[in-house]
C-alpha atoms as a PDB file:
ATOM      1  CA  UNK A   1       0.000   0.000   0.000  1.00  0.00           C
ATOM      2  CA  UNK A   2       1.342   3.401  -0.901  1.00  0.00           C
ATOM      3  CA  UNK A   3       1.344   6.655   1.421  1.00  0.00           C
ATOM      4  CA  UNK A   4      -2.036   8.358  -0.184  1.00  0.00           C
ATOM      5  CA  UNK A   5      -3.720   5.019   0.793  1.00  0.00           C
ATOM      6  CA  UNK A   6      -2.221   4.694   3.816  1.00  0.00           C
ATOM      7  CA  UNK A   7      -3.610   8.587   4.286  1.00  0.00           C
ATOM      8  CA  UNK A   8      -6.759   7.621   2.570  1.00  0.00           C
ATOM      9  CA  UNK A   9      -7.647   4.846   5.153  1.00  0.00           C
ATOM     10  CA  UNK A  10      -6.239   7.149   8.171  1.00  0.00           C
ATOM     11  CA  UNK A  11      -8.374   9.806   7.095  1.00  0.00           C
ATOM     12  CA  UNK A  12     -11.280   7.617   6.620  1.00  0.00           C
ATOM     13  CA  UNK A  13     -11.069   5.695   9.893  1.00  0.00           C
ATOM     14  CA  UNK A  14     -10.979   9.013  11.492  1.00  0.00           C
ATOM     15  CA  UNK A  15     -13.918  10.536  10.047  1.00  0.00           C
ATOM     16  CA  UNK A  16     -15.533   7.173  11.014  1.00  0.00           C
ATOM     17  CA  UNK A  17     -14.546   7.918  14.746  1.00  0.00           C
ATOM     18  CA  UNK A  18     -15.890  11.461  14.454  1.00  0.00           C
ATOM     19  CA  UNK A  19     -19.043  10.215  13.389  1.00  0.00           C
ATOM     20  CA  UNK A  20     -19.375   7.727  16.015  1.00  0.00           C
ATOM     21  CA  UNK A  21     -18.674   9.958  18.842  1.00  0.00           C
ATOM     22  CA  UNK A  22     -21.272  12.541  17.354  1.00  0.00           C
ATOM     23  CA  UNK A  23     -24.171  10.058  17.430  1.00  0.00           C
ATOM     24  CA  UNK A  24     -23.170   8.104  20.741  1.00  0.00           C
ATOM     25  CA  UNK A  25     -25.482   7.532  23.205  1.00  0.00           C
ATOM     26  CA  UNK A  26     -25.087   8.091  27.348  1.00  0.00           C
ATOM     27  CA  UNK A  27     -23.383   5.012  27.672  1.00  0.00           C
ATOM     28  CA  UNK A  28     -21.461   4.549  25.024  1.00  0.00           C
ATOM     29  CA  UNK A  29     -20.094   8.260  25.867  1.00  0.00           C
ATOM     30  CA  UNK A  30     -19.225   7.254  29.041  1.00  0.00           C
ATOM     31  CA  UNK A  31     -16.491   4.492  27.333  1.00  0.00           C
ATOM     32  CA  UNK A  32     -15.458   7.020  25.014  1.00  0.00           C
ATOM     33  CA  UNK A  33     -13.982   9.369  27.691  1.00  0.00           C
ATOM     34  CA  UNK A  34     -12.014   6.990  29.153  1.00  0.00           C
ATOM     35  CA  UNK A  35      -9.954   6.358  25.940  1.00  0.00           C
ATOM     36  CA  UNK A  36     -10.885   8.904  23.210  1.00  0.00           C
ATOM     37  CA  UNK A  37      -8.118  11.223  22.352  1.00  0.00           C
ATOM     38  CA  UNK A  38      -6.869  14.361  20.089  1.00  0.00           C
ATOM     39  CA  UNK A  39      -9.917  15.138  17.544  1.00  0.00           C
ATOM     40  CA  UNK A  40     -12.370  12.053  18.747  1.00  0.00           C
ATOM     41  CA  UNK A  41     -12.177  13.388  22.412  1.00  0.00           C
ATOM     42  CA  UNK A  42     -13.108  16.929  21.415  1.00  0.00           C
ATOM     43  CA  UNK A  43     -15.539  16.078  18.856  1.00  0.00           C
ATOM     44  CA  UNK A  44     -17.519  13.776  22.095  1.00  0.00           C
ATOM     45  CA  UNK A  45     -17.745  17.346  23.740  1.00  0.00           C
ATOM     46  CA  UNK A  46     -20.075  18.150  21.264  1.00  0.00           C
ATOM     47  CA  UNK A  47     -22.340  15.526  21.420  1.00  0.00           C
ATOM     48  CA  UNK A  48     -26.031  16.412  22.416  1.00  0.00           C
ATOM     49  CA  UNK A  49     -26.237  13.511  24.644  1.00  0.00           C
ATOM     50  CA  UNK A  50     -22.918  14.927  26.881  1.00  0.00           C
ATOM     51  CA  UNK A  51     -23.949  16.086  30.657  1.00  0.00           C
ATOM     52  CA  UNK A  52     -22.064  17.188  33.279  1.00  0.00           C
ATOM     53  CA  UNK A  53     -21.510  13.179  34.756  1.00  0.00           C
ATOM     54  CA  UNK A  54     -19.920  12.450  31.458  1.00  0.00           C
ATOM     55  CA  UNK A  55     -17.060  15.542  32.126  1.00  0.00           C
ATOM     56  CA  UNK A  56     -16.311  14.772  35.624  1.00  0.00           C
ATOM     57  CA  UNK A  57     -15.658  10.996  34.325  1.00  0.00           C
ATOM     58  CA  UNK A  58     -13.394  12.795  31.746  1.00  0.00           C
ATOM     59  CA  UNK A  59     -11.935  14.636  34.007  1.00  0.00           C
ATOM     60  CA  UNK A  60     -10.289  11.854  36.288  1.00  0.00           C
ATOM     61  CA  UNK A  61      -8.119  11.481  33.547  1.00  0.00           C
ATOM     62  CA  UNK A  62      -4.581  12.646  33.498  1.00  0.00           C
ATOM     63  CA  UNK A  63      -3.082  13.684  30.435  1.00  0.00           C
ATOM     64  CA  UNK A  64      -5.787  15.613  28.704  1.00  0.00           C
ATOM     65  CA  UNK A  65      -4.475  18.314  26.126  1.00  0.00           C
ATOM     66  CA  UNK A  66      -5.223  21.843  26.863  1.00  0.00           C
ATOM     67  CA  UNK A  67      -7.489  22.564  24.257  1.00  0.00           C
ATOM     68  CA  UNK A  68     -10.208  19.862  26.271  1.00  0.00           C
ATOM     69  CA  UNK A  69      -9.818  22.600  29.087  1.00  0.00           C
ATOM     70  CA  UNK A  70     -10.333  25.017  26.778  1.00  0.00           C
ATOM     71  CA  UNK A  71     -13.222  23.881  25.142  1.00  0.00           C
ATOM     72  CA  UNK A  72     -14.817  23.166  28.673  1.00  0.00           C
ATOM     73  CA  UNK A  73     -13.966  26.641  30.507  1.00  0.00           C
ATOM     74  CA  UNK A  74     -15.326  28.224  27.372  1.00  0.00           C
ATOM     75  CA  UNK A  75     -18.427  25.832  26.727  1.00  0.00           C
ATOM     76  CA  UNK A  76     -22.102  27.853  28.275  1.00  0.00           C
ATOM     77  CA  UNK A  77     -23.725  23.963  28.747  1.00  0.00           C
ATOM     78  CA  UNK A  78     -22.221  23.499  31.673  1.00  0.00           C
ATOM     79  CA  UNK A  79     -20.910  26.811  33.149  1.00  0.00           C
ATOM     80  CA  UNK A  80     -22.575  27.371  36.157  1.00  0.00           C
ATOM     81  CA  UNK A  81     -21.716  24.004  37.552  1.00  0.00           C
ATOM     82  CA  UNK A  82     -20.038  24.138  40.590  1.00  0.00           C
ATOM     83  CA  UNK A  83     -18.730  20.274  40.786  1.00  0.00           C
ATOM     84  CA  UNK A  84     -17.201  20.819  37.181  1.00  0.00           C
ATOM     85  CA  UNK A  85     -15.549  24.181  38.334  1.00  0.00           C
ATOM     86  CA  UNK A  86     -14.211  22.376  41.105  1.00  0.00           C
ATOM     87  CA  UNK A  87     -12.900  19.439  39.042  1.00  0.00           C
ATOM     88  CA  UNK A  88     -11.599  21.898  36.151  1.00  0.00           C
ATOM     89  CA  UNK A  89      -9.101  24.487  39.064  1.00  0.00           C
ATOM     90  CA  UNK A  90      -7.856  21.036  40.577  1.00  0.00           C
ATOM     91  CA  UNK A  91      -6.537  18.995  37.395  1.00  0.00           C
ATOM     92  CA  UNK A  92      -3.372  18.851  37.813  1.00  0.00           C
ATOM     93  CA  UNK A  93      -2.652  19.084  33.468  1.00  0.00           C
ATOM     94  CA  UNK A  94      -5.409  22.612  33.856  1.00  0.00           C
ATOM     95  CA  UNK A  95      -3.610  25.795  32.326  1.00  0.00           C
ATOM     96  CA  UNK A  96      -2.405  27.949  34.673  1.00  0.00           C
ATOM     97  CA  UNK A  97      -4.912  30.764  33.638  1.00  0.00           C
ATOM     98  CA  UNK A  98      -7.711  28.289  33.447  1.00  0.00           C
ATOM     99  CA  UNK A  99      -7.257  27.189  36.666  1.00  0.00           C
ATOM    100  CA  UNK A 100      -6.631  30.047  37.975  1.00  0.00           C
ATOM    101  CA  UNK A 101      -9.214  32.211  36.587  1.00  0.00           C
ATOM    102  CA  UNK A 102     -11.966  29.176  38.501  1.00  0.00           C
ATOM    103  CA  UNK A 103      -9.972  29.407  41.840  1.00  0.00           C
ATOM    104  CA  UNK A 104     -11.681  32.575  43.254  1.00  0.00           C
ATOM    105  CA  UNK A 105     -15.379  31.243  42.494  1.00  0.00           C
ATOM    106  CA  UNK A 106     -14.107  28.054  44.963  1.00  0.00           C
ATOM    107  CA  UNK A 107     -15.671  27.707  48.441  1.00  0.00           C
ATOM    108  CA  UNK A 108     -13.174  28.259  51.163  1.00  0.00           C
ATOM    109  CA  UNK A 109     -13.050  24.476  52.128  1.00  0.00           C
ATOM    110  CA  UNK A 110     -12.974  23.185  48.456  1.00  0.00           C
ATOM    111  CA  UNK A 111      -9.590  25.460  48.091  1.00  0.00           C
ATOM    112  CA  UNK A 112      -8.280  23.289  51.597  1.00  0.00           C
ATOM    113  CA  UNK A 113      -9.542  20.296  49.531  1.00  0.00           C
ATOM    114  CA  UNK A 114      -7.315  21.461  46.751  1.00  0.00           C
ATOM    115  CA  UNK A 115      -4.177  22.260  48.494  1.00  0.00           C
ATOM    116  CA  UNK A 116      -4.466  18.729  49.720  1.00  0.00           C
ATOM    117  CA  UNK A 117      -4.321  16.892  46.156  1.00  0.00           C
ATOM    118  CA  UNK A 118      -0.736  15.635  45.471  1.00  0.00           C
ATOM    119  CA  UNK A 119      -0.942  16.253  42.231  1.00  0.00           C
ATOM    120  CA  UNK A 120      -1.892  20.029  42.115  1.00  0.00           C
ATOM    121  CA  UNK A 121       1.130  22.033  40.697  1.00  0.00           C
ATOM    122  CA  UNK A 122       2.968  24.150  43.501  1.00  0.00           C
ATOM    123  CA  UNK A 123       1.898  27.600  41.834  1.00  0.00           C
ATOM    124  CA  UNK A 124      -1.585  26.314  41.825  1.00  0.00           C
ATOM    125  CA  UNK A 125      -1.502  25.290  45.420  1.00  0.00           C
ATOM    126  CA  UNK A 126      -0.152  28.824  46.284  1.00  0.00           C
ATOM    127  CA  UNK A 127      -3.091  30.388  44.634  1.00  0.00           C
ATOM    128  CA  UNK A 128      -5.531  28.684  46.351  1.00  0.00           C
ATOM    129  CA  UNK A 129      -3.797  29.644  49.748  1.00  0.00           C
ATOM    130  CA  UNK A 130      -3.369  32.932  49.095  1.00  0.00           C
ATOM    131  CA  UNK A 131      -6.933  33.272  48.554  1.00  0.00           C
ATOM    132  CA  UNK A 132      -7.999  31.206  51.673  1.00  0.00           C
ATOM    133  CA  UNK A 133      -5.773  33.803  53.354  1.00  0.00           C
ATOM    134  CA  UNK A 134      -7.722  36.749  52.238  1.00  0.00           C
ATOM    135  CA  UNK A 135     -10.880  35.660  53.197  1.00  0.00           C
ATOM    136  CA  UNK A 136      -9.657  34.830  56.300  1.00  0.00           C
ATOM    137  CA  UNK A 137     -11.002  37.891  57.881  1.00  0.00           C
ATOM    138  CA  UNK A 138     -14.692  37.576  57.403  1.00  0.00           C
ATOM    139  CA  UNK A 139     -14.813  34.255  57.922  1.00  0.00           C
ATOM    140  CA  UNK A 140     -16.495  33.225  61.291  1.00  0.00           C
ATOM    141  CA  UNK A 141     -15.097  31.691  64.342  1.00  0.00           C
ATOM    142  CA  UNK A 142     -16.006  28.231  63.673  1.00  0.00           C
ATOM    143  CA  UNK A 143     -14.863  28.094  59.908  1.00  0.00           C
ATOM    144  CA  UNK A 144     -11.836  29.478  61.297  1.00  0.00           C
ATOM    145  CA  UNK A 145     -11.178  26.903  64.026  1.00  0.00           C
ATOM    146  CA  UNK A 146     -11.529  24.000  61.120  1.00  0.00           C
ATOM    147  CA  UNK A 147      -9.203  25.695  59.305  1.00  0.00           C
ATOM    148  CA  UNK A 148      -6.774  25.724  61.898  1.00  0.00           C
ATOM    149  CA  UNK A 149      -7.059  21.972  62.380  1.00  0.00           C
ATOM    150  CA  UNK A 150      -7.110  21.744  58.080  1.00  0.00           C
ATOM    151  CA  UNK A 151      -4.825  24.236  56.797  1.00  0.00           C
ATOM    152  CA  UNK A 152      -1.603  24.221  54.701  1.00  0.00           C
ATOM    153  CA  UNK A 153       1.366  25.578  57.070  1.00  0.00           C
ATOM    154  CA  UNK A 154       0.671  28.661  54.924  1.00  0.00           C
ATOM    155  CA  UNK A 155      -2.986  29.113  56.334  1.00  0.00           C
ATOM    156  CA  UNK A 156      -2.581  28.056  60.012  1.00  0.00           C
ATOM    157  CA  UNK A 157       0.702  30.201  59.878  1.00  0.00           C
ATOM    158  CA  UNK A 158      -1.655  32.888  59.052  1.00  0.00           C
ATOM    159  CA  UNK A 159      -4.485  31.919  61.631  1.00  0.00           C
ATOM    160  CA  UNK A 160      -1.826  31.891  64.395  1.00  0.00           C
ATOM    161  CA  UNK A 161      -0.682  35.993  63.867  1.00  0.00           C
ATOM    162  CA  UNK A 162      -4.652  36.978  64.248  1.00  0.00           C
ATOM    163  CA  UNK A 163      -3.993  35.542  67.825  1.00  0.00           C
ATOM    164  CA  UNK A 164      -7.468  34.659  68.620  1.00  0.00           C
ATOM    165  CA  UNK A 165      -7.134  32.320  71.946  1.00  0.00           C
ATOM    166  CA  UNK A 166      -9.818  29.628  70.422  1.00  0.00           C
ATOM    167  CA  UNK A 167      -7.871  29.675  67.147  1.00  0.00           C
ATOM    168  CA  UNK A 168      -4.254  29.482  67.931  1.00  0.00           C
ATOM    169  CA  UNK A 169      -5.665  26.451  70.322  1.00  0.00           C
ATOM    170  CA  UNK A 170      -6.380  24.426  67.535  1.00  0.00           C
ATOM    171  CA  UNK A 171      -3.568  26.088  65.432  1.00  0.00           C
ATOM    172  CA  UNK A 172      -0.852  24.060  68.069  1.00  0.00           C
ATOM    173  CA  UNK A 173      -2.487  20.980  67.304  1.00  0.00           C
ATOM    174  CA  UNK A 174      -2.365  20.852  63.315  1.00  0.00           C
ATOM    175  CA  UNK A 175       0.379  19.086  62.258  1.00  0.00           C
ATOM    176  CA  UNK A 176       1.597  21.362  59.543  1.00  0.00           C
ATOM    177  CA  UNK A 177       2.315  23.910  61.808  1.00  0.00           C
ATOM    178  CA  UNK A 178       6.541  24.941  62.157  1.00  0.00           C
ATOM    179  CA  UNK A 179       8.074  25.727  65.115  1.00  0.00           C
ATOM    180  CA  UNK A 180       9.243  28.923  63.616  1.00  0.00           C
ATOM    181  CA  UNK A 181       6.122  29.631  63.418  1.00  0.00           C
ATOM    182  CA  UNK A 182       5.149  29.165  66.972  1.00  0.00           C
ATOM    183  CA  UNK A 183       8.342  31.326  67.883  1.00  0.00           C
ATOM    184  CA  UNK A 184       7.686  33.916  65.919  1.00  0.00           C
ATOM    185  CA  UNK A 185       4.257  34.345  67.392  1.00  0.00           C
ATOM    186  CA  UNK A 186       5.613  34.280  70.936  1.00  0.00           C
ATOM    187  CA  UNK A 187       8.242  37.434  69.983  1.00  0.00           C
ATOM    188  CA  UNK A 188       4.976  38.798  67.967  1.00  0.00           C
ATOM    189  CA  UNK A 189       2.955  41.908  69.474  1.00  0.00           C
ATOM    190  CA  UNK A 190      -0.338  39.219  69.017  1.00  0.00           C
ATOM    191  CA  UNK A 191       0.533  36.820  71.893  1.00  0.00           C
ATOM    192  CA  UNK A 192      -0.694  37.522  75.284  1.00  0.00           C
ATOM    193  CA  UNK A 193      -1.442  36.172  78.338  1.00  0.00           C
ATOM    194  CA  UNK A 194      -4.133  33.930  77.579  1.00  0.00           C
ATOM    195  CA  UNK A 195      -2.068  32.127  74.076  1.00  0.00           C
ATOM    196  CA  UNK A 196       1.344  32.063  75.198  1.00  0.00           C
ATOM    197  CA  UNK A 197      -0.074  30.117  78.117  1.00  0.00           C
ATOM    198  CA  UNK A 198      -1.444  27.773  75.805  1.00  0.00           C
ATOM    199  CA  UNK A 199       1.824  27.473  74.139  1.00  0.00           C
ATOM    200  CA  UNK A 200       3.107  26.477  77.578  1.00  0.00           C
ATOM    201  CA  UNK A 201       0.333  24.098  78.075  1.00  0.00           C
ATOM    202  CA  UNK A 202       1.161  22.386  74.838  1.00  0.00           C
ATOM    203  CA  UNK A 203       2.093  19.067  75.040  1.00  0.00           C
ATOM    204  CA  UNK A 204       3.750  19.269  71.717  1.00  0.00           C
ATOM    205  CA  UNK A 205       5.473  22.525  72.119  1.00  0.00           C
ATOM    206  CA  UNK A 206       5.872  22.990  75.955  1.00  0.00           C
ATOM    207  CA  UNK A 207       9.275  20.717  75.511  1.00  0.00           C
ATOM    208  CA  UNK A 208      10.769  22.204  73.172  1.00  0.00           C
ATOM    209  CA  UNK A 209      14.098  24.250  74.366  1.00  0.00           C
ATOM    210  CA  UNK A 210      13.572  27.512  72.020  1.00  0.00           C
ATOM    211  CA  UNK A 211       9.657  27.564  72.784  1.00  0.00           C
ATOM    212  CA  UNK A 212      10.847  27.402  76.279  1.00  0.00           C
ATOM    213  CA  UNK A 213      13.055  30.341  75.876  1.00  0.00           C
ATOM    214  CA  UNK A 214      10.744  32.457  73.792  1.00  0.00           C
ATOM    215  CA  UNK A 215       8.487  32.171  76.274  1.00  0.00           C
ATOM    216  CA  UNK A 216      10.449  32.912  79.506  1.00  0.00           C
ATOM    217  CA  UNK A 217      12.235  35.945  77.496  1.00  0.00           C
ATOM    218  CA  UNK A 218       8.307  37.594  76.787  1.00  0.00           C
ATOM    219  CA  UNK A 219       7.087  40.342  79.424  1.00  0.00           C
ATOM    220  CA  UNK A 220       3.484  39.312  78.870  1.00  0.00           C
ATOM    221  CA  UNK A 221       4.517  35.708  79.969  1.00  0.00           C
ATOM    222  CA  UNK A 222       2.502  34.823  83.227  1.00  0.00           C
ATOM    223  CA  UNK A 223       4.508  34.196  86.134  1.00  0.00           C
ATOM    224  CA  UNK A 224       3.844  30.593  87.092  1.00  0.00           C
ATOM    225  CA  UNK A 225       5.511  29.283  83.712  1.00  0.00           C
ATOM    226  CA  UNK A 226       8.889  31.066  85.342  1.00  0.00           C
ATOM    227  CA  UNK A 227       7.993  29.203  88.274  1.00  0.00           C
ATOM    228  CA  UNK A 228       7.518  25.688  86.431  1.00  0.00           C
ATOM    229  CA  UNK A 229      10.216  26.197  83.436  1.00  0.00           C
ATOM    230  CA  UNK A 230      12.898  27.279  85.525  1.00  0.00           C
ATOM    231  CA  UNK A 231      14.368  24.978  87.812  1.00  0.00           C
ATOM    232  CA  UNK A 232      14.964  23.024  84.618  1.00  0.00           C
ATOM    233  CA  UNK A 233      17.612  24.984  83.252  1.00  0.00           C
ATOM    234  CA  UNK A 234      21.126  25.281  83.967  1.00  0.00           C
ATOM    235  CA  UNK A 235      23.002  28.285  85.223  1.00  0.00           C
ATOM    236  CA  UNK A 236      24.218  29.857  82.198  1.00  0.00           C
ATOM    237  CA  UNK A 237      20.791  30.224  80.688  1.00  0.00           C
ATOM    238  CA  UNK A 238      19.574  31.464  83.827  1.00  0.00           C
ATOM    239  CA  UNK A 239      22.248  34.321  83.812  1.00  0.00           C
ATOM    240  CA  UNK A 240      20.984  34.939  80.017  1.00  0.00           C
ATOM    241  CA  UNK A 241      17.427  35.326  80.865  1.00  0.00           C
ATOM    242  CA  UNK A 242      18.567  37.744  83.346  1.00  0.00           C
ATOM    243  CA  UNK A 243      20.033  39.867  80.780  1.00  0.00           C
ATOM    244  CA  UNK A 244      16.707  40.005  78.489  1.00  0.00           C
ATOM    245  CA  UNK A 245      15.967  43.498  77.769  1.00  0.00           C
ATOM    246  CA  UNK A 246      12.218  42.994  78.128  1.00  0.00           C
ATOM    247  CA  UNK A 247      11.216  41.242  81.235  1.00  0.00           C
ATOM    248  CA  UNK A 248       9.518  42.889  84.120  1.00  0.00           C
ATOM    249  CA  UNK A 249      10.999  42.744  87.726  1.00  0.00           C
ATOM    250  CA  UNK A 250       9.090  40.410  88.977  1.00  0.00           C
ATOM    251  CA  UNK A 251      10.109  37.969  86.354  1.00  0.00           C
ATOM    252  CA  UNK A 252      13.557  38.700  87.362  1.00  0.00           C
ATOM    253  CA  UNK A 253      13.218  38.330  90.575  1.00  0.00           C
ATOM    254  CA  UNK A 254      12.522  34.596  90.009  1.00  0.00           C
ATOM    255  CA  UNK A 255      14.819  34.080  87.821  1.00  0.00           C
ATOM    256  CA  UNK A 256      17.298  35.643  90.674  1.00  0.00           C
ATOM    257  CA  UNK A 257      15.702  33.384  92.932  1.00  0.00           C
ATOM    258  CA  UNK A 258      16.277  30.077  90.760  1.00  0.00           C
ATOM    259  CA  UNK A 259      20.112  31.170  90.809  1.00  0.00           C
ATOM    260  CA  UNK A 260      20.230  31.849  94.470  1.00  0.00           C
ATOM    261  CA  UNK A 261      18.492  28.080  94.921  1.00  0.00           C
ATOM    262  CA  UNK A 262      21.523  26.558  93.142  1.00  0.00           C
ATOM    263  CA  UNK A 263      24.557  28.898  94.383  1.00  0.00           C
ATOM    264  CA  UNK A 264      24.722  30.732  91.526  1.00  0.00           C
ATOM    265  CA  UNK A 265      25.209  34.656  91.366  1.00  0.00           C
ATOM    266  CA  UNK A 266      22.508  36.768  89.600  1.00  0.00           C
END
């Protein structure tokens, strides 16, 4: 056989396929997205029979060429359909702009959701946080506290600097949060009171030597975590504490105290 009939019998077989996919029923669409490709898979997203199950089945599919997210960001059929939206933004193959341009019209928990999928490319992921972020503000007190237990480091990093008791609770116990983190909000204007005692409370942070620290070098720090944290350090750190530009006197007064009970000099 020479080339033209070898392009002949291509370019019948294809117009074949074209014509199958056009006049397939609900089922038989359903087969076709799982192994049409190039000109076949876009010519199934015009078939009158296609609705909205048929895309999401298409969807699980990795691989897809850009011009299938094309033709489904741009189609009116289905464009008000949230699920679809959803499933479009959190392909890992979407275009950057496509995905991005669905991200905003995400519910705040859907964007967790997303930030959770392996898959999801790192600039994609960061979009979704940084709008989780903003809306962090209105949210309400409960949506905040699942966050705190869901969130990315990014979010619960950002949860933790509001400094709401409630919310930096459940912040300590997520296990994307970074001790840097936690430090950082101890040195931070936000901690008080009320939060740096939970810190100190913490049964995953309480341990920790620079927690420890951070917290015994804060003004705002109550006094019976001087009482509890000191007698566990030696000397030298003791004399350091002293020397912290910040603490009140009666802080230092303990920590003269916890020298004095081990014959050291303050």
């Amino acid at each position: 056989m020479n080339q033209s009939a070898k392009i002949a019998d291509i370019d019948q077989k294809l117009s074949h396929d074209l014509q199958r996919v056009l006049a397939a029923d609900k089922d038989e669409l359903f087969e076709i997205m799982q192994v049409a490709d190039g000109e076949v898979l876009l010519a199934a997203l015009r078939n009158r029979a296609l609705d909205e199950n048929h895309l999401l089945a298409l969807l699980k599919r990795r691989g897809l060429p850009e011009e299938v997210f094309t033709s489904l960001s741009a189609g009116r059929r289905f464009g008000e359909s949230y699920p679809l939206k959803f499933a479009l933004a959190s392909h890992p193959d979407a275009p950057a702009h496509i995905a991005g341009s669905l991200l905003p019209q995400l519910y705040i928990f859907d964007l967790i959701k997303l930030c959770t999928i392996p898959a999801v490319p790192p600039d994609q992921r960061l979009s979704a946080e940084r709008i989780v972020i903003q809306r962090l503000p209105a949210q309400p007190l409960g949506n905040k506290l699942t966050l705190a237990r869901r969130g990315t480091a990014t979010i619960v990093e950002a949860l933790l600097r509001e400094g709401v008791p409630p919310v930096v609770e459940a912040c300590l116990d997520n296990p994307h949060l970074k001790e840097g983190a936690v430090h950082q909000f101890i040195t931070s204007a936000m901690s008080n009171a009320e939060t740096i005692s939970l810190i100190a409370r913490s049964g995953r942070w309480k341990n920790k030597p620079n927690i420890r620290l951070a917290i015994l070098k804060n003004p705002r720090t109550p006094v019976i975590w001087f009482t509890l944290f000191l007698p566990a350090l030696p000397p030298g750190t003791l004399r350091d504490l002293l020397s912290a530009p910040r603490l009140t006197a009666a802080q230092k007064e303990l920590i003269r105290q916890a020298l004095s009970s081990r014959g050291g000099r303050a």
